[in-house]
Protein backbone atom coordinates (compact mmCIF):
# COMPACT_ATOMS: atom_id res chain seq x y z
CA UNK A 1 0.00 0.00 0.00
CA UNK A 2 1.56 3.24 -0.69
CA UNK A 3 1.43 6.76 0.75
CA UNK A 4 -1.62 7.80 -1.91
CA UNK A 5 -3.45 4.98 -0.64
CA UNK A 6 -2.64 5.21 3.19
CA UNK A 7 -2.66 9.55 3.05
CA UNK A 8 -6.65 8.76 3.68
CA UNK A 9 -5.80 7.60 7.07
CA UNK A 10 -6.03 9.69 9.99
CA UNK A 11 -3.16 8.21 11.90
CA UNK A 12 -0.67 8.27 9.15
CA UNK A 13 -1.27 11.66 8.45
CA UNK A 14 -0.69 12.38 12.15
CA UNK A 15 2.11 10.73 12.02
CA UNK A 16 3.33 12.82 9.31
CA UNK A 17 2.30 16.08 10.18
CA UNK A 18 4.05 15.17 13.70
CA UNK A 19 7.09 14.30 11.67
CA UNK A 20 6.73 17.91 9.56
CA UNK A 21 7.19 19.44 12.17
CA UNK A 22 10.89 18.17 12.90
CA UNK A 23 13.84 20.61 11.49
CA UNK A 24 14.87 20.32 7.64
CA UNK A 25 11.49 17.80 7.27
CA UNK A 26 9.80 18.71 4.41
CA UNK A 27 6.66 16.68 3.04
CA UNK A 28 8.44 14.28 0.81
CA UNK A 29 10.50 13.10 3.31
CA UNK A 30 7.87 13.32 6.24
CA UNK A 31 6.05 10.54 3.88
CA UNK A 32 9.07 8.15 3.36
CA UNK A 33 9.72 8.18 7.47
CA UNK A 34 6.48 7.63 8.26
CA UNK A 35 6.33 4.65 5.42
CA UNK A 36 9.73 3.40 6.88
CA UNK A 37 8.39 3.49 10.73
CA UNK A 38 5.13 1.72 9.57
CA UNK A 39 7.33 -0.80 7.54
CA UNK A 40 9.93 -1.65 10.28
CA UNK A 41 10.09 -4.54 12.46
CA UNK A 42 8.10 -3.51 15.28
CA UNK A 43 10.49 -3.63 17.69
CA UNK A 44 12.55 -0.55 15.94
CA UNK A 45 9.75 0.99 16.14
CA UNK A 46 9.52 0.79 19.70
CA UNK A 47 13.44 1.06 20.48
CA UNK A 48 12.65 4.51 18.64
CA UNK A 49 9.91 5.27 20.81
CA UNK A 50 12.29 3.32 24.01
CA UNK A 51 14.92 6.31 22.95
CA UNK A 52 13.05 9.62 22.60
CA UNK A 53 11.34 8.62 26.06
CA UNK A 54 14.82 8.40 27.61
CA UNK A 55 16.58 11.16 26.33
CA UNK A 56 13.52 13.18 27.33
CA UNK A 57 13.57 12.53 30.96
CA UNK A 58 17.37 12.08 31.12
CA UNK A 59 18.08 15.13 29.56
CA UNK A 60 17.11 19.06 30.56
CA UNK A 61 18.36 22.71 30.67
CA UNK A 62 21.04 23.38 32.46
CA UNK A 63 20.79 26.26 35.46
CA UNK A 64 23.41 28.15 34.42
CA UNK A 65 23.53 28.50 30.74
CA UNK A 66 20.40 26.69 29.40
CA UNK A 67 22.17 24.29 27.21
CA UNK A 68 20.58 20.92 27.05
CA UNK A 69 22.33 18.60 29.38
CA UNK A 70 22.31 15.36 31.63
CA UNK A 71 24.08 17.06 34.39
CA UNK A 72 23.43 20.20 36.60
CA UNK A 73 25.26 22.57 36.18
CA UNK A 74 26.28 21.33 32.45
CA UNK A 75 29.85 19.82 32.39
CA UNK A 76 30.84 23.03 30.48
CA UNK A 77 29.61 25.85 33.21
CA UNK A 78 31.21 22.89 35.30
CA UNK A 79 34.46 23.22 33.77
CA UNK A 80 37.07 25.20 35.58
CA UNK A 81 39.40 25.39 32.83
CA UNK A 82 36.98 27.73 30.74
CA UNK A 83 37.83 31.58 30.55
CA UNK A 84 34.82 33.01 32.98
CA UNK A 85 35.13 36.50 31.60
CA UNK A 86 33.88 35.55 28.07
CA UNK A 87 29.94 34.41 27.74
CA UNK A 88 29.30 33.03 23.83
CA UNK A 89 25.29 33.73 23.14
CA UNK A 90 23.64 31.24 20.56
CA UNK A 91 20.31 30.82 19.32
CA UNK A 92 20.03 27.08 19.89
CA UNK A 93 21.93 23.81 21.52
CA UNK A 94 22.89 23.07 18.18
CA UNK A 95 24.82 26.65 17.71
CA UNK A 96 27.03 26.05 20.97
CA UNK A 97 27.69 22.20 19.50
CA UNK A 98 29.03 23.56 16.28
CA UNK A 99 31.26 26.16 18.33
CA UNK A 100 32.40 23.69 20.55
CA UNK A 101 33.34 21.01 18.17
CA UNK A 102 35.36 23.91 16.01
CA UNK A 103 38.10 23.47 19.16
CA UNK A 104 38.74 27.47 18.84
CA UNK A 105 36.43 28.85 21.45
CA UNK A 106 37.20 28.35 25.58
CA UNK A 107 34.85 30.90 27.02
CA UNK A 108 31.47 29.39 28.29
CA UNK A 109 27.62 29.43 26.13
CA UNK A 110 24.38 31.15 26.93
CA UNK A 111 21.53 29.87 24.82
CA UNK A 112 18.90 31.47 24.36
CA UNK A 113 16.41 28.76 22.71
CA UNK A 114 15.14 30.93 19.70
CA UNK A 115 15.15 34.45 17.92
CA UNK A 116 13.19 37.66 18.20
CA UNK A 117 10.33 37.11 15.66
CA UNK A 118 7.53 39.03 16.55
CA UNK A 119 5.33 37.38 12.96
CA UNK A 120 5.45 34.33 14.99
CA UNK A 121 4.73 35.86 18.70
CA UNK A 122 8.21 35.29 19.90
CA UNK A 123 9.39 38.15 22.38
CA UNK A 124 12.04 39.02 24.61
CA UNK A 125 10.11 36.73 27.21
CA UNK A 126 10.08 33.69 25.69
CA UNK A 127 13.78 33.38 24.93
CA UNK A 128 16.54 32.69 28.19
CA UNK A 129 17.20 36.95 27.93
CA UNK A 130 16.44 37.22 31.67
CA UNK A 131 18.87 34.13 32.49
CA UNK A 132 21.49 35.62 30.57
CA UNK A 133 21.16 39.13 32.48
CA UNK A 134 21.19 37.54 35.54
CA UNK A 135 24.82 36.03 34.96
CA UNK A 136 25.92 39.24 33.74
CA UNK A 137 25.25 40.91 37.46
CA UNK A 138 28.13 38.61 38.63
CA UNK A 139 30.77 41.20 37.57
CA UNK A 140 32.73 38.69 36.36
CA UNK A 141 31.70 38.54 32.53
CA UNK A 142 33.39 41.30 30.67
CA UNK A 143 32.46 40.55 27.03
CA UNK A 144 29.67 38.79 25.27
CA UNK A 145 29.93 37.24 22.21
CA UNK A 146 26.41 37.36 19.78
CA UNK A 147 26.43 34.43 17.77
CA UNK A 148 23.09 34.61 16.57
CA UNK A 149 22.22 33.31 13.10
CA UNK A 150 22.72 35.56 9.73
CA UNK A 151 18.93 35.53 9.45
CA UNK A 152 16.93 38.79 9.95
CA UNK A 153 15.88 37.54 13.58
CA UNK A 154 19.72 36.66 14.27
CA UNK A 155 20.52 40.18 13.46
CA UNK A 156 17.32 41.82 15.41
CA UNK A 157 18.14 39.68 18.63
CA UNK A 158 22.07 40.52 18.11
CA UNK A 159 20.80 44.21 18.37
CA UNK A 160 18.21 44.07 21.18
CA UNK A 161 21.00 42.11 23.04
CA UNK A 162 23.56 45.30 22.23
CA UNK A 163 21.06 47.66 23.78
CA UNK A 164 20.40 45.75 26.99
CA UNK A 165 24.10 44.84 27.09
CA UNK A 166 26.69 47.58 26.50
CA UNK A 167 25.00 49.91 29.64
CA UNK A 168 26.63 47.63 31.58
CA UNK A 169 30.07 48.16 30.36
CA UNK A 170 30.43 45.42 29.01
CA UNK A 171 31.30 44.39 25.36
CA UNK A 172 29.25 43.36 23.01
CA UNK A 173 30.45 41.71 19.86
CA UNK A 174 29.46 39.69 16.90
CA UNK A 175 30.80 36.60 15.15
CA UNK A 176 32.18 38.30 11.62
CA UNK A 177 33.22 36.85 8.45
CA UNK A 178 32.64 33.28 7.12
CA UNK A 179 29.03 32.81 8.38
CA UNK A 180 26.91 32.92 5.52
CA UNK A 181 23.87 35.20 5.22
CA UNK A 182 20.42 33.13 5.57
CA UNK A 183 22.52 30.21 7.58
CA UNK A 184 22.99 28.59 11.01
CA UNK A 185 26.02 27.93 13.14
CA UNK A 186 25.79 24.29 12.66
CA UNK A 187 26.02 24.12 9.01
CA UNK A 188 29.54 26.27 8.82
CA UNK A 189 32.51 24.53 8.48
CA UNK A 190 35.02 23.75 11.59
CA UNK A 191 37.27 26.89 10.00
CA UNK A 192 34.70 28.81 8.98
CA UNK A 193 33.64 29.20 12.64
CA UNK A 194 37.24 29.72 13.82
CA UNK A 195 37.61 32.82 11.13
CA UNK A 196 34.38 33.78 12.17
CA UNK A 197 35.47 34.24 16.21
CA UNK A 198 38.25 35.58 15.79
CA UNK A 199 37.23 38.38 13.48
CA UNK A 200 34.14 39.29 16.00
CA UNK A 201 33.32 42.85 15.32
CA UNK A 202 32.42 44.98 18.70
CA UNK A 203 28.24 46.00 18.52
CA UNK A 204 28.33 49.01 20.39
């Protein structure tokens, strides 16, 4: 039976509009997972099912820096070898990943879970902004680095973050060169990232 035949059903399109709804899912390929779940021995299936469970209740924000973690305070906030004085902003867990794995950044993350985008009702409140000035109060971070994406929310939340920011006297800069326009952290290259730290340019 193929998709045409099965789109009829209620619970296989739920399961595909649930699957839509996962990053860089588009309809085609919302249609071949769900046909490959359906089609799978059942117990992959369920080790799927075993998995998501698991890493759900194993796994949650850490305290500190909201990154997703199994530990709290995550083993990076944990880590006493990281410079203190530097705080590396990111959109999403997947943004600090990409830094981390480019071996060129030692300073600690602040994610923020999302973007300014007021079309879709997201607002200063719903991101981790309040967390983030909260650490700053400690007198012991003297610059922030704004590693939002190069999308038009990236650069709106880079600016709101400037204008709460620099009062304090403290700087405010932004990943430079080598991040493409449109693009995410975690789709640059291991160099790309490196260029793109060191040539941070200061916001305000």
């Amino acid at each position: 039976m193929g998709v045409s035949m099965l789109i009829q059903s209620p619970a296989m399109q739920a399961l595909i509009d649930a699957l839509l709804n996962l990053p860089g899912i588009g309809k085609r390929s919302a249609e071949r997972l769900a046909m490959h779940l359906l089609s799978a021995p059942e117990e992959e299936a369920e080790a799927l099912i075993q998995a998501i469970g698991t890493a759900r209740r194993a796994i949650t924000q850490c305290a500190v820096c909201c990154n997703l973690t199994e530990t709290n305070p995550c083993p990076v906030c944990e880590d006493p070898r990281r410079d203190r004085s530097v705080v590396c902003v990111v959109e999403r867990p997947t943004g600090a990943i990409a830094l981390e794995k480019s071996g060129n950044y030692r300073g600690l993350y602040h994610v923020l879970h999302g973007a300014l985008s007021p079309l879709d009702g997201i607002g200063p409140s719903q991101l981790r902004i309040d967390a983030l000035m909260k650490r700053l109060e400690s007198g012991e971070i003297w610059e922030v680095i704004v590693a939002t994406n190069a999308t038009a929310e990236g650069d709106a939340t880079a600016m709101y973050l400037s204008g709460l920011i620099a009062p304090l006297g403290i700087a405010v800069t932004r990943i430079a060169q080598g991040v493409p326009t449109g693009s995410g952290l975690e789709f640059a290259d291991d160099i790309t990232l490196s260029h793109a730290l060191q040539g941070r340019m200061r916001l305000k």
